[in-house]
Protein backbone atom coordinates (compact mmCIF):
# COMPACT_ATOMS: atom_id res chain seq x y z
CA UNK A 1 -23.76 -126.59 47.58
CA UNK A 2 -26.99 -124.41 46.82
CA UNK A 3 -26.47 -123.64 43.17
CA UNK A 4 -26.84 -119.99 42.31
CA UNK A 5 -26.53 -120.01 39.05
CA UNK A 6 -27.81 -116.76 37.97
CA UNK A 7 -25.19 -114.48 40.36
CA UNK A 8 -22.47 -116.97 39.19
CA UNK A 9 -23.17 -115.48 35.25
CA UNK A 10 -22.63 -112.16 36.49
CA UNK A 11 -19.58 -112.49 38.07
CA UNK A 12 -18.38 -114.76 35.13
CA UNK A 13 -20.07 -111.70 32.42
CA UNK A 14 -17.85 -109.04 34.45
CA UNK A 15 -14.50 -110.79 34.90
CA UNK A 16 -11.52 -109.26 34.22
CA UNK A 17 -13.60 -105.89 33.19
CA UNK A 18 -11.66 -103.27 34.87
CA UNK A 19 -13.77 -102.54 37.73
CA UNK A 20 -14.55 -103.03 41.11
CA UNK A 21 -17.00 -105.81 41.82
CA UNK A 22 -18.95 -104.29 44.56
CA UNK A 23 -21.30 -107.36 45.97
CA UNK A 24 -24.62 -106.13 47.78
CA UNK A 25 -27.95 -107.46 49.16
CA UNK A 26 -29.25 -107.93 52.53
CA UNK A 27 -27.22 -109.65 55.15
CA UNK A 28 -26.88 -113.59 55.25
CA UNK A 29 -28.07 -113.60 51.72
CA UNK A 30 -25.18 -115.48 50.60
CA UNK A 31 -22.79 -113.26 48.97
CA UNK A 32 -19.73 -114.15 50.67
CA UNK A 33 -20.73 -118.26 49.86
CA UNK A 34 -21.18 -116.92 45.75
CA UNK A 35 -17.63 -115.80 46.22
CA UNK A 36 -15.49 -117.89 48.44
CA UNK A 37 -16.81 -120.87 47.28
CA UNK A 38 -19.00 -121.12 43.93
CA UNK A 39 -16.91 -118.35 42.15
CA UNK A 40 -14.05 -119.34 43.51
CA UNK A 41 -14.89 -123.33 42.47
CA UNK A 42 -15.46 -121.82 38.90
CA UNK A 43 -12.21 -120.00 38.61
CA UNK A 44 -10.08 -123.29 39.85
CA UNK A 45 -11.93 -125.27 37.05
CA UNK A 46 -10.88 -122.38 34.45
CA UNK A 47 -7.32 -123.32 35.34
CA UNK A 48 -6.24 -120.42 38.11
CA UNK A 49 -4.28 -121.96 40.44
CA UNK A 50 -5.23 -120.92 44.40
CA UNK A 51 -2.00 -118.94 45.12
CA UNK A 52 -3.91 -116.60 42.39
CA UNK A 53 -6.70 -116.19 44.06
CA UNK A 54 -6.34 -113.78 47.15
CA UNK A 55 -9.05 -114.01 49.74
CA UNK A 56 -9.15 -112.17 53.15
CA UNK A 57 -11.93 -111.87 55.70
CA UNK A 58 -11.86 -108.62 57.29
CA UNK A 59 -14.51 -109.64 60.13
CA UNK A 60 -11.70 -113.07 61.47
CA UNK A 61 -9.62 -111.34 64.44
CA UNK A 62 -6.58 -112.99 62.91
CA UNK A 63 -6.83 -110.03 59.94
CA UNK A 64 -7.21 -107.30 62.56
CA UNK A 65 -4.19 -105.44 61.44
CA UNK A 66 -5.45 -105.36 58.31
CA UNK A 67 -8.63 -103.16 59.01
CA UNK A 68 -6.50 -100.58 58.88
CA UNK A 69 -6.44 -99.48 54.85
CA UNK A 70 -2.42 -98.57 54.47
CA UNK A 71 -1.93 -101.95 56.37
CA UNK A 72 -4.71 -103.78 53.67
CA UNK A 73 -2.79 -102.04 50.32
CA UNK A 74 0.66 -103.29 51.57
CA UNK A 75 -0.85 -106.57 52.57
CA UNK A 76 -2.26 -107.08 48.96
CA UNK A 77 0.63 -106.01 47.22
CA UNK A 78 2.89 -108.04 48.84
CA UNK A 79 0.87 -111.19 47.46
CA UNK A 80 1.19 -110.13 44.06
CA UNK A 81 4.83 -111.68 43.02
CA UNK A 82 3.87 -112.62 39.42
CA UNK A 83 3.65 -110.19 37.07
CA UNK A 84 2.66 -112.52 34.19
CA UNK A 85 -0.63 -113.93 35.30
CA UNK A 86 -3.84 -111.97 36.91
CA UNK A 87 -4.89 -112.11 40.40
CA UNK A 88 -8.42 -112.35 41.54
CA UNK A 89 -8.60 -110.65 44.68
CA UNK A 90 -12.03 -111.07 47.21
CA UNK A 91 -11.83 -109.02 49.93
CA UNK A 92 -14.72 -110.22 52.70
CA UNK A 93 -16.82 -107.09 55.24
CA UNK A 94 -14.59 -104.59 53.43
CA UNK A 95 -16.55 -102.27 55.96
CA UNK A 96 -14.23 -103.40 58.74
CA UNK A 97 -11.60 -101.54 57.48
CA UNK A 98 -11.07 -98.37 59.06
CA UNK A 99 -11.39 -94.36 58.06
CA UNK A 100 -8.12 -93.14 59.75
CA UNK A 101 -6.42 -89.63 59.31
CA UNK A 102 -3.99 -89.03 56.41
CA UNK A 103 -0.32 -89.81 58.04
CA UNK A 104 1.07 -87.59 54.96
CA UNK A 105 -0.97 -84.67 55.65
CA UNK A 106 -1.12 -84.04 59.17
CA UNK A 107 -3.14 -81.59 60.75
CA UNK A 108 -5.85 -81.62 57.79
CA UNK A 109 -8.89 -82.94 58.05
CA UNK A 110 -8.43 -85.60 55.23
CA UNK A 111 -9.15 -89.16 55.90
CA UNK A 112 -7.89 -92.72 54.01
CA UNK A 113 -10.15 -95.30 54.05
CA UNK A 114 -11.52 -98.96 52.08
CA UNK A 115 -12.31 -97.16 48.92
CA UNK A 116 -9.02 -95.42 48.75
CA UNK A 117 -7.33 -98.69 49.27
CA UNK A 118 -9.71 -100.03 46.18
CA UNK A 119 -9.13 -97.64 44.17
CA UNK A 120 -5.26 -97.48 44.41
CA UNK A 121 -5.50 -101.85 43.55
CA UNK A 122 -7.71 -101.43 40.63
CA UNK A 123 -4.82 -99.30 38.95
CA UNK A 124 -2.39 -102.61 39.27
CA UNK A 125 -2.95 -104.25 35.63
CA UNK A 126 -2.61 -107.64 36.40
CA UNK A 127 -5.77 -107.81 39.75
CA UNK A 128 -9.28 -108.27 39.24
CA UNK A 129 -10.95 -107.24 42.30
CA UNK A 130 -14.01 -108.23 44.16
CA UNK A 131 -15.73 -107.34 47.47
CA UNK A 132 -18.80 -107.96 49.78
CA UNK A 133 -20.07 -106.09 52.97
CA UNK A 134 -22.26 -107.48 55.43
CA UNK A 135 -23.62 -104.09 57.48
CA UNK A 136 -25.56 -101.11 56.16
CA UNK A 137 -22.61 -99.14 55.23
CA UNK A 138 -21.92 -101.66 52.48
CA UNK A 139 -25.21 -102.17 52.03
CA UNK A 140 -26.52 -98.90 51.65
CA UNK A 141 -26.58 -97.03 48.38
CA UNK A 142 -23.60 -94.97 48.93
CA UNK A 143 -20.79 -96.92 48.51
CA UNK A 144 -21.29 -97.05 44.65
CA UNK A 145 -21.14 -93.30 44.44
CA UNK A 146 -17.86 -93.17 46.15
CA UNK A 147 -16.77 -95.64 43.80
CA UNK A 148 -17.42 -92.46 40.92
CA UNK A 149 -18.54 -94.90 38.43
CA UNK A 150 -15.70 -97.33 38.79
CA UNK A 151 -17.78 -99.86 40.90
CA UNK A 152 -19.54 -102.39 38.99
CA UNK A 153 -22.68 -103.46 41.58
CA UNK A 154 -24.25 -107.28 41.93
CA UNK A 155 -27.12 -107.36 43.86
CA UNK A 156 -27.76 -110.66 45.56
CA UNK A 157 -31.22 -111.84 46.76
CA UNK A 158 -32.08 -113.91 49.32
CA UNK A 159 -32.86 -117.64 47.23
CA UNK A 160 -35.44 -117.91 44.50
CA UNK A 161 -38.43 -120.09 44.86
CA UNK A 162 -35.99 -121.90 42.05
CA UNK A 163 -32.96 -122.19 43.82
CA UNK A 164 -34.97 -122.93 47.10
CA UNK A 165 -36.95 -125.63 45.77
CA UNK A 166 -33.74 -127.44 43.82
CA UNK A 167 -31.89 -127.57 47.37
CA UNK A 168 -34.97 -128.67 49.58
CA UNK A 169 -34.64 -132.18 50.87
CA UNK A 170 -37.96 -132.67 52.06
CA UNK A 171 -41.09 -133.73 50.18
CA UNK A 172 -41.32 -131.67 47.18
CA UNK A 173 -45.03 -130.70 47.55
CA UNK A 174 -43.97 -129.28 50.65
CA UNK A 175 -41.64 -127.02 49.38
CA UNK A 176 -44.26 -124.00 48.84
CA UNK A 177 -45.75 -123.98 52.05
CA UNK A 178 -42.55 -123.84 53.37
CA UNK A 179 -41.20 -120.82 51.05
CA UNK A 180 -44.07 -118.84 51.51
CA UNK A 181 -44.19 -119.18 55.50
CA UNK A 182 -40.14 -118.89 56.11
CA UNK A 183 -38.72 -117.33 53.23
CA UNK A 184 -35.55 -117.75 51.38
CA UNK A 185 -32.88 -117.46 53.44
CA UNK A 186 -29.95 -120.00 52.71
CA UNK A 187 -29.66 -121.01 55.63
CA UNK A 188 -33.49 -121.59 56.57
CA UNK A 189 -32.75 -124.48 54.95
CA UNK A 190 -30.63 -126.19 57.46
CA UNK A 191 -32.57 -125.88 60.29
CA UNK A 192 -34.63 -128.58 60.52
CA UNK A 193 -38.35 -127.92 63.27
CA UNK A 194 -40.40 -124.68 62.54
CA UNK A 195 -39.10 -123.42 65.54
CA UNK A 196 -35.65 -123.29 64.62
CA UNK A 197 -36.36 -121.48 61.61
CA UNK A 198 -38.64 -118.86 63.46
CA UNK A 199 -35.65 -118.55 66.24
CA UNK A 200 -33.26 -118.18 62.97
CA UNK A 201 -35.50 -115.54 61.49
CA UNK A 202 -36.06 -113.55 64.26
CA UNK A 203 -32.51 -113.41 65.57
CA UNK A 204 -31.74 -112.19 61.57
CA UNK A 205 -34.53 -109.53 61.74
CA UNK A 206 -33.68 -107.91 65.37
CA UNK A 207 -29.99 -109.06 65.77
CA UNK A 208 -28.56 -108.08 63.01
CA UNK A 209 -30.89 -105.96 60.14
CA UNK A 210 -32.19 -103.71 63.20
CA UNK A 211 -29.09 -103.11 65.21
CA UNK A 212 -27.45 -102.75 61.85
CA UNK A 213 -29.82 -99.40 61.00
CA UNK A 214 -30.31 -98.48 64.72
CA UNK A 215 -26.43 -98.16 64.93
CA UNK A 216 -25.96 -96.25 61.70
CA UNK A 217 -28.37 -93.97 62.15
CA UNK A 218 -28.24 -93.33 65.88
CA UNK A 219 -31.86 -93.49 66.41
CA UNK A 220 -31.63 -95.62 70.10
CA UNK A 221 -34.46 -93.02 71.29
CA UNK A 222 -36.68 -93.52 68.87
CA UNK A 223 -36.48 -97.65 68.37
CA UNK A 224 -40.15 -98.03 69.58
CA UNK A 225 -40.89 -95.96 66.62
CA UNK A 226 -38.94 -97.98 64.01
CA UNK A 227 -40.46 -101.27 65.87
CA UNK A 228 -43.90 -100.17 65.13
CA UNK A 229 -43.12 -98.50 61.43
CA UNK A 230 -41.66 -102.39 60.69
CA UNK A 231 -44.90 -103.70 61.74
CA UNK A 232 -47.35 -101.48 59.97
CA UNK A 233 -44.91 -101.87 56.89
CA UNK A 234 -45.25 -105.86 57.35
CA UNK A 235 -48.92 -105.93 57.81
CA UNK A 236 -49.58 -103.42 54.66
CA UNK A 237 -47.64 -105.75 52.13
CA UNK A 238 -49.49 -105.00 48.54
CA UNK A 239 -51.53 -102.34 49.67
CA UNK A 240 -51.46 -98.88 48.79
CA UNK A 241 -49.63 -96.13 51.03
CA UNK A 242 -47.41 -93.27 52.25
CA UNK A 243 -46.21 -91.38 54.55
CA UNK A 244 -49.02 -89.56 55.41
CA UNK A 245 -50.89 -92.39 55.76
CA UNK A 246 -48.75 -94.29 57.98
CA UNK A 247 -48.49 -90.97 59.90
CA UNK A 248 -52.45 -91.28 60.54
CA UNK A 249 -51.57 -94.98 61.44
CA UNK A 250 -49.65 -94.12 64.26
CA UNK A 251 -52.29 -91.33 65.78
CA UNK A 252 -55.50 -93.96 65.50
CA UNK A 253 -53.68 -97.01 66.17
CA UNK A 254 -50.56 -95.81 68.64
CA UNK A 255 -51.64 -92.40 69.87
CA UNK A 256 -48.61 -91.32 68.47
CA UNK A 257 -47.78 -87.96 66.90
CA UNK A 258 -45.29 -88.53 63.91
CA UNK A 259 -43.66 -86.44 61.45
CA UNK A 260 -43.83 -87.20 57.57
CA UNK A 261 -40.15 -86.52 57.61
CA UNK A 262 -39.38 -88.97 60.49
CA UNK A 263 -41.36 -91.82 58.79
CA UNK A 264 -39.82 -90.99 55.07
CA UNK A 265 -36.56 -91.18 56.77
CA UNK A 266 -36.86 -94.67 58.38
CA UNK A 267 -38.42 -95.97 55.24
CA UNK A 268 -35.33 -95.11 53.69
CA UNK A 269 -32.75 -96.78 55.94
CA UNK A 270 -35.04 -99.98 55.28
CA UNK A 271 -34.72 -99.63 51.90
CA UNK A 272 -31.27 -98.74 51.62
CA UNK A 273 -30.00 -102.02 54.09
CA UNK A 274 -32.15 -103.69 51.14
CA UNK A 275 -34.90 -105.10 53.87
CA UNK A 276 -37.63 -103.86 51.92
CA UNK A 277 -38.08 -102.09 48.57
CA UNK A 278 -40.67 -99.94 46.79
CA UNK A 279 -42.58 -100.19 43.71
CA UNK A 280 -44.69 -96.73 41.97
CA UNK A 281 -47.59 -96.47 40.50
CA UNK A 282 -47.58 -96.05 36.37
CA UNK A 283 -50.55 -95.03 34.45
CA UNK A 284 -50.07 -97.09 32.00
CA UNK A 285 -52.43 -95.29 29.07
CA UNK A 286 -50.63 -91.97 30.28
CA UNK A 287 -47.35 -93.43 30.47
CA UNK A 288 -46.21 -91.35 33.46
CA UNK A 289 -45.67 -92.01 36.80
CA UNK A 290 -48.47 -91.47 39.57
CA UNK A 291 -46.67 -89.83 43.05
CA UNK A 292 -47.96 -91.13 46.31
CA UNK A 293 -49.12 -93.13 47.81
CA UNK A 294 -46.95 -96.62 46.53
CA UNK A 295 -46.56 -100.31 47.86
CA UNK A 296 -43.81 -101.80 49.68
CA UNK A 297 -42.69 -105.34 49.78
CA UNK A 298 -40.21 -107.08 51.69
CA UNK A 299 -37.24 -108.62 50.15
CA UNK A 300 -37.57 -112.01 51.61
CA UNK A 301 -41.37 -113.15 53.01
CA UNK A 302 -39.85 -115.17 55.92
CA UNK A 303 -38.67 -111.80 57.50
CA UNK A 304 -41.88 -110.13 57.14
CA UNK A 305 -43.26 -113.01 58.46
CA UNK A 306 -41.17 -113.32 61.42
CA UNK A 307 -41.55 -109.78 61.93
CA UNK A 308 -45.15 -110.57 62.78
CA UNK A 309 -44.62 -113.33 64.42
CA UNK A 310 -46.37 -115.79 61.42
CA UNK A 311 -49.64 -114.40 62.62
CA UNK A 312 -50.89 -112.38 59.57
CA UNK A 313 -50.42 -115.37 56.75
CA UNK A 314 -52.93 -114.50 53.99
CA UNK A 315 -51.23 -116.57 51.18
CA UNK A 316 -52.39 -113.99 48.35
CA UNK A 317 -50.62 -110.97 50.21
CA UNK A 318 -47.83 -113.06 50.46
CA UNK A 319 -48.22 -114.56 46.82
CA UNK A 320 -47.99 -110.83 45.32
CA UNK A 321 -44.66 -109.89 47.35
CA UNK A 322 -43.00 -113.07 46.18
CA UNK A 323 -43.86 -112.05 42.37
CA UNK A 324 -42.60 -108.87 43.03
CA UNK A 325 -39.12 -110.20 44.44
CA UNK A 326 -38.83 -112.56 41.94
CA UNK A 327 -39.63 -109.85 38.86
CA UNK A 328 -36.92 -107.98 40.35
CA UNK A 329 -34.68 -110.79 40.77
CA UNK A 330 -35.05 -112.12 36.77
CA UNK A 331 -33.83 -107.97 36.20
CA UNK A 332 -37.06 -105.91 35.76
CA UNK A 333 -37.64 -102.42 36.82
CA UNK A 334 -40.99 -103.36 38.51
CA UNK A 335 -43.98 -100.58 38.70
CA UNK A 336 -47.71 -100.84 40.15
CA UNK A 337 -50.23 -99.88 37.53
CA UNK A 338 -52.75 -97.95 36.81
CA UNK A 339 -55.00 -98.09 33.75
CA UNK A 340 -57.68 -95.18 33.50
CA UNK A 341 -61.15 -96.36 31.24
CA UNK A 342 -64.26 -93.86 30.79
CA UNK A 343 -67.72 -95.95 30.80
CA UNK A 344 -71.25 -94.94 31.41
CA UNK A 345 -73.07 -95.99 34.88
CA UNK A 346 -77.06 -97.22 34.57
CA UNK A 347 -78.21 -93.06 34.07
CA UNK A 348 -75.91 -93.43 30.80
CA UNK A 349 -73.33 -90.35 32.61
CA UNK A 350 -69.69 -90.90 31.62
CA UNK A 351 -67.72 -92.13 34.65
CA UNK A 352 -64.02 -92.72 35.24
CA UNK A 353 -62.69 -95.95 36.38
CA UNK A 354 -59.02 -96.60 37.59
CA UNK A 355 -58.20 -100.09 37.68
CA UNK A 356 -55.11 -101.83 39.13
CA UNK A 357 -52.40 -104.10 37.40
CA UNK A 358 -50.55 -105.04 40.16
CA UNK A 359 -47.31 -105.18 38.23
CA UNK A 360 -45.67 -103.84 35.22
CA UNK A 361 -42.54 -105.01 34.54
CA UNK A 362 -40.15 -103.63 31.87
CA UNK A 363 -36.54 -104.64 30.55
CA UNK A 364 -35.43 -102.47 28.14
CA UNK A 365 -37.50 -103.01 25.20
CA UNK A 366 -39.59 -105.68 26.39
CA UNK A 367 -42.35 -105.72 29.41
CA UNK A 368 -44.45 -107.55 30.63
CA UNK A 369 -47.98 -107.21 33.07
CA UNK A 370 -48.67 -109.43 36.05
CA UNK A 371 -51.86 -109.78 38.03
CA UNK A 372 -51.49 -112.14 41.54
CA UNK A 373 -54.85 -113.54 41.51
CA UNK A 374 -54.97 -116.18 44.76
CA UNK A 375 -58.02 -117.84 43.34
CA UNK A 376 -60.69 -117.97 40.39
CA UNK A 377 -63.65 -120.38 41.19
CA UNK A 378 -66.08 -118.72 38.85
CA UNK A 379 -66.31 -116.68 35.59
CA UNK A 380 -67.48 -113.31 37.53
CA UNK A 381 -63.79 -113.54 39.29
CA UNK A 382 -62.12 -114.42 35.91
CA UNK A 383 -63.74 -111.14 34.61
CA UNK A 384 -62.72 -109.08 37.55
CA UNK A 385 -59.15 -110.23 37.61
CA UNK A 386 -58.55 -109.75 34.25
CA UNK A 387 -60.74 -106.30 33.96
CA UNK A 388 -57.43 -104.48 33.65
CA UNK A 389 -55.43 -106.48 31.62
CA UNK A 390 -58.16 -105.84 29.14
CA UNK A 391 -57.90 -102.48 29.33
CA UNK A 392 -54.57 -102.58 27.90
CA UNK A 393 -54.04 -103.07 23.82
CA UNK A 394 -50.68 -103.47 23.42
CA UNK A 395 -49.51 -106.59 22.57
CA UNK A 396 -47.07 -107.31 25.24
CA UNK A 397 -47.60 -110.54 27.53
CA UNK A 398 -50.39 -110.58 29.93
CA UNK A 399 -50.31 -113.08 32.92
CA UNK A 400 -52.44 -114.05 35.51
CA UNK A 401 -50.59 -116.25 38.61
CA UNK A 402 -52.83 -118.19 40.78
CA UNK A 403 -52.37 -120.21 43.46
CA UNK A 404 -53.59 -123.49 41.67
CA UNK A 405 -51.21 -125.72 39.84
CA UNK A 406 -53.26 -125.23 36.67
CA UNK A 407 -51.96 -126.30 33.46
CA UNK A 408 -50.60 -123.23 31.72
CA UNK A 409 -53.12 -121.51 28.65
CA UNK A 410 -54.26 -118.58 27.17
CA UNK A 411 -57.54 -117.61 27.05
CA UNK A 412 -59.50 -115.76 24.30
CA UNK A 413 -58.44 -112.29 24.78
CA UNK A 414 -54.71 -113.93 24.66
CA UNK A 415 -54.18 -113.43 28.63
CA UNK A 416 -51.79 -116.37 29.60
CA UNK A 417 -53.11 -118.11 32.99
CA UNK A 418 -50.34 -119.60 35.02
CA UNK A 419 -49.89 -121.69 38.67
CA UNK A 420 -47.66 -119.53 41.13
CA UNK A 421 -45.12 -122.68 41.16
CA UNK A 422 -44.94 -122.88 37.65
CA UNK A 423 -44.60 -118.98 37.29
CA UNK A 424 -41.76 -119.12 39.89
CA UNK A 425 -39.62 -122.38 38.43
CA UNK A 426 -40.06 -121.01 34.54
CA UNK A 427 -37.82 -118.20 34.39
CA UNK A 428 -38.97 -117.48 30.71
CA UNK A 429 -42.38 -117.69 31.30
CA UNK A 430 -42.40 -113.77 31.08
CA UNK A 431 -41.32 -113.86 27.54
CA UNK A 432 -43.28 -112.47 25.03
């Protein structure tokens, strides 16, 4: 069992809390395994019995019948024959279940569907409820707002370099170059050449997250497009851009003429089926945020890998989207910053400089700043990599991550130098 310790707290956190557990993240993350078997193992060692805990999956053709939503309610009410004890109910690709027309208002144009049929359980006092969804209209953003603030959301993350690296069987000093080049997918894991993990991956990326937003959308005539907006995406990982430059992409690169619109669109239905995710720019003197252009990162490396077919590997890319996914993952709103110095040049003029912190990363009160640094052989690089960092004088915890496995310190100017595994396995290394 591949521990996932982290989700497991949240679900434990929000039990019994009067809402709808709505469980989201990119397909084949594992969010069906967190419920049907490690929350479901935790509730049976808190003492509820299994004929207390209801579980359906919508997607097996035995449940048919039960995609339809008056069929589901009837279903799940039938179950619930004691009154005295609370039901924990996990309903599995809750997107299955049909929209159909309102039987007791025929002739209007009013519909019943899965949220109607959640809704109506989460009124029964003694059922704490609980579903996933596997295609983009779970995934997507909407499904919370239909909820009108009675859904509570868990996002799920493909595995942590943490969780990856306590299930790996193989040689532990392996266990990088293996996360960095395929990614975090549970069930990577199991297969066992690098061509069954490539195969894996690319059947995920085109099979599945591309026919998923394809379908949705209804974009069929345009899927060259979206092919080559995944690629530039892939290849541009930690570097600055937007729309319009994308746009100028596609003219030098594909002799193709494409609207801002069209590519803002797309970028959205990849960030809304959670395959990749933005970060903005913060000027972090002027405390504001800086419009375009932005970065984008994938949410697992072994799909933007695959997407480019494990040609374009340059580890310090690749080191920087990790950090971001995993900044994210331990609950920080995660920015790209800015910091704005004046200095003089050689003619003594006053000059701006606008240096880059590649993250920021706040949590309520606290926050943090992260620079990906692959290497630093010499004190000229030491200076550069840390220029920016220095430009900031609060006293919130400065880090750089490099690809070494250094042993952890600070140096004089109190920035705290860290190996990517260690930064990765230490989940409070971002403490102040």
């Amino acid at each position: 069992m591949i521990q996932r310790d982290s989700y497991l707290q949240k679900l434990i956190n929000k039990r019994e809390n009067g809402l709808v557990k709505v469980i989201t993240g990119i397909r084949r993350c594992g969010k069906s395994y967190l419920l049907f078997e490690i929350y479901h193992q935790y509730l049976n060692n808190t003492g509820v019995d299994d004929d207390h805990i209801l579980e359906l999956s919508l997607d097996d053709d035995e449940n048919i019948r039960f995609r339809n939503p008056l069929e589901l309610g009837k279903h799940i009410r039938e179950l619930i024959t004691d009154k005295n004890k609370m039901y924990y109910v996990f309903l599995d690709e809750i997107q299955k279940v049909a929209s159909i027309p309102n039987p007791y208002l025929p002739g209007s144009s009013d519909e019943i569907g899965f949220v109607d049929v959640l809704l109506g359980l989460m009124k029964i006092k003694n059922v704490d409820l609980y579903v996933t969804g596997s295609n983009s209209k779970m995934l997507s953003s909407d499904i919370l707002t239909e909820f009108r603030g009675r859904g509570d959301e868990i996002r799920v993350n493909p595995l942590s370099y943490s969780e990856f690296y306590a299930a790996y069987e193989g040689d532990k000093r392996n266990a990088w170059r293996d996360y960095h080049t395929y990614g975090g997918m549970p069930l990577v894991l199991s297969q066992k050449t690098p061509e069954e993990k490539s195969a894996y991956l690319n059947t995920l990326f085109n099979k599945i997250y591309l026919d998923d937003i394809i379908n949705r959308h209804n974009i069929n005539k345009d899927k060259a497009i979206l092919d080559d907006l995944l690629d530039i995406t892939a290849s541009s990982v930690g570097s600055l851009t937007n729309p319009s430059k994308i746009q100028k992409t596609f003219l030098s690169e594909k002799n193709k003429k494409i609207t801002d619109d069209t590519i803002s669109a797309y970028l959205d239905y990849f960030i809304d089926s959670f395959l990749i995710s933005k970060a903005k720019r913060y000027d972090v003197k002027g405390r504001k945020y800086i419009g375009s252009p932005l970065k984008y990162y994938y949410s697992d490396i072994g799909l933007r890998n695959t997407r480019l077919s494990f040609r374009q590997q340059e580890e310090n890319h690749i080191m920087e989207n990790i950090i971001y996914n995993e900044l994210c993952r331990r609950g920080y709103n995660v920015d790209v910053g800015i910091v704005v110095s004046n200095t003089k040049d050689e003619s003594g003029k006053t000059i701006r400089i606008q240096r880059e912190i590649d993250f920021v990363a706040n949590m309520g009160n606290s926050r943090c700043y992260v620079q990906a640094a692959f290497a630093i052989p010499d004190e000229a690089k030491r200076a550069q990599e840390t220029a920016s960092l220095s430009g900031v004088k609060d006293s919130f915890k400065k880090i750089v991550v490099v690809r070494d496995n250094i042993t952890p310190r600070y140096d004089d100017n109190g920035i705290f130098f860290v190996g990517i595994e260690d930064f990765l396995l230490s989940d409070n290394i971002t403490d102040s």
